[in-house]
Protein backbone atom coordinates (compact mmCIF):
# COMPACT_ATOMS: atom_id res chain seq x y z
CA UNK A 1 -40.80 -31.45 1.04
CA UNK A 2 -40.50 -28.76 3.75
CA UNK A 3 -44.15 -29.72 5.19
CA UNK A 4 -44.63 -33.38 4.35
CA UNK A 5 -46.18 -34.84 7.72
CA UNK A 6 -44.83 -38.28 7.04
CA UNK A 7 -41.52 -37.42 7.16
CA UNK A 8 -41.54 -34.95 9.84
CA UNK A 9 -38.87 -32.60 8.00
CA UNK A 10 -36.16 -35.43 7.46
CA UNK A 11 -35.93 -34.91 3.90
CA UNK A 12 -35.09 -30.29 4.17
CA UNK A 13 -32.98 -31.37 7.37
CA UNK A 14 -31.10 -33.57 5.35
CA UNK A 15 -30.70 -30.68 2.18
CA UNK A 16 -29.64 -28.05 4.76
CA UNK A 17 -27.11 -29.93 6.38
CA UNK A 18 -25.87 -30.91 2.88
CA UNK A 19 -25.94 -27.43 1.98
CA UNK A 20 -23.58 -26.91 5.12
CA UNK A 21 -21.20 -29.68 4.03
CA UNK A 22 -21.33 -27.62 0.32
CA UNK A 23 -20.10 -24.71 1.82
CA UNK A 24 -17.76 -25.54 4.35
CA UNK A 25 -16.15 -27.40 1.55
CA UNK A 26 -16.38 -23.60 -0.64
CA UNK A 27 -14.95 -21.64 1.98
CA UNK A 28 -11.96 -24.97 2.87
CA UNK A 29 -11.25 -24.22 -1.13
CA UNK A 30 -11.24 -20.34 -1.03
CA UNK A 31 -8.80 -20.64 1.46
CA UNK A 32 -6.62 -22.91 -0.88
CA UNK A 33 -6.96 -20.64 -3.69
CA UNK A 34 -5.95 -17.17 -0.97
CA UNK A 35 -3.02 -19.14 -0.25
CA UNK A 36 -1.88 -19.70 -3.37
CA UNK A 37 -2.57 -16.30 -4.23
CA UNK A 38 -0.15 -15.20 -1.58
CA UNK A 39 2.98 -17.30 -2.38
CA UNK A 40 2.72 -16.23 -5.88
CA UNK A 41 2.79 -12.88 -4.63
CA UNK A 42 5.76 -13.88 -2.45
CA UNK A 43 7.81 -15.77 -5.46
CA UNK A 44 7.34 -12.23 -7.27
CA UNK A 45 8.44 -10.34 -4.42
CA UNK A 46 11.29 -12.09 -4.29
CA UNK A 47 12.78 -11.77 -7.59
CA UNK A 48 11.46 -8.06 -9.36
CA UNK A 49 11.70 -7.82 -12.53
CA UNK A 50 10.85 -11.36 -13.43
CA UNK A 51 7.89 -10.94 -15.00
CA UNK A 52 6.82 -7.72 -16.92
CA UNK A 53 4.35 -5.92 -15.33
CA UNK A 54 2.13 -2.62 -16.10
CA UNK A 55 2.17 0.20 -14.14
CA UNK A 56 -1.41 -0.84 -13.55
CA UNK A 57 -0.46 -4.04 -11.99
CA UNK A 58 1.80 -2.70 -9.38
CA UNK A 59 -0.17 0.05 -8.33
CA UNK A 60 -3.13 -2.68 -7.89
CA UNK A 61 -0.94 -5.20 -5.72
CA UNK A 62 1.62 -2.88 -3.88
CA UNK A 63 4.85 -4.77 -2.36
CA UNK A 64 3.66 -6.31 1.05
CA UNK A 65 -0.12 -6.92 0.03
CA UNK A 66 -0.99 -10.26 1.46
CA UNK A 67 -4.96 -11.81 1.26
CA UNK A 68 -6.03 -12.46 4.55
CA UNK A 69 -6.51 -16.24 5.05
């Protein structure tokens, strides 16, 4: 595939661009996911004592901790 003569590389330009469409469409979804992520963190924020939380939890996410998007 990578040094067929006949096809003078279409066929690993064509599964490395795909490969670039896989992970711009990765990182488009991480980004969904962060920002979800951060208005849950906002909803809970916003009303405290809503959900029960351990000591563990709040130490982990602190009040203001945002992902970076």
């Amino acid at each position: 595939m990578w040094f067929d003569e006949a096809n003078s590389y279409r066929a690993s330009y064509g599964i490395v661009t795909a490969m670039f469409g896989v992970t711009i469409l990765g990182a488009f979804g991480f980004k969904i996911m962060l920002s979800r992520l951060n208005k849950q963190l906002a909803q809970q924020e916003a009303m405290p004592g809503a959900t029960e939380e351990t000591e563990d939890e709040r130490l982990r996410i602190s009040k203001g901790f945002r992902y970076l998007v």
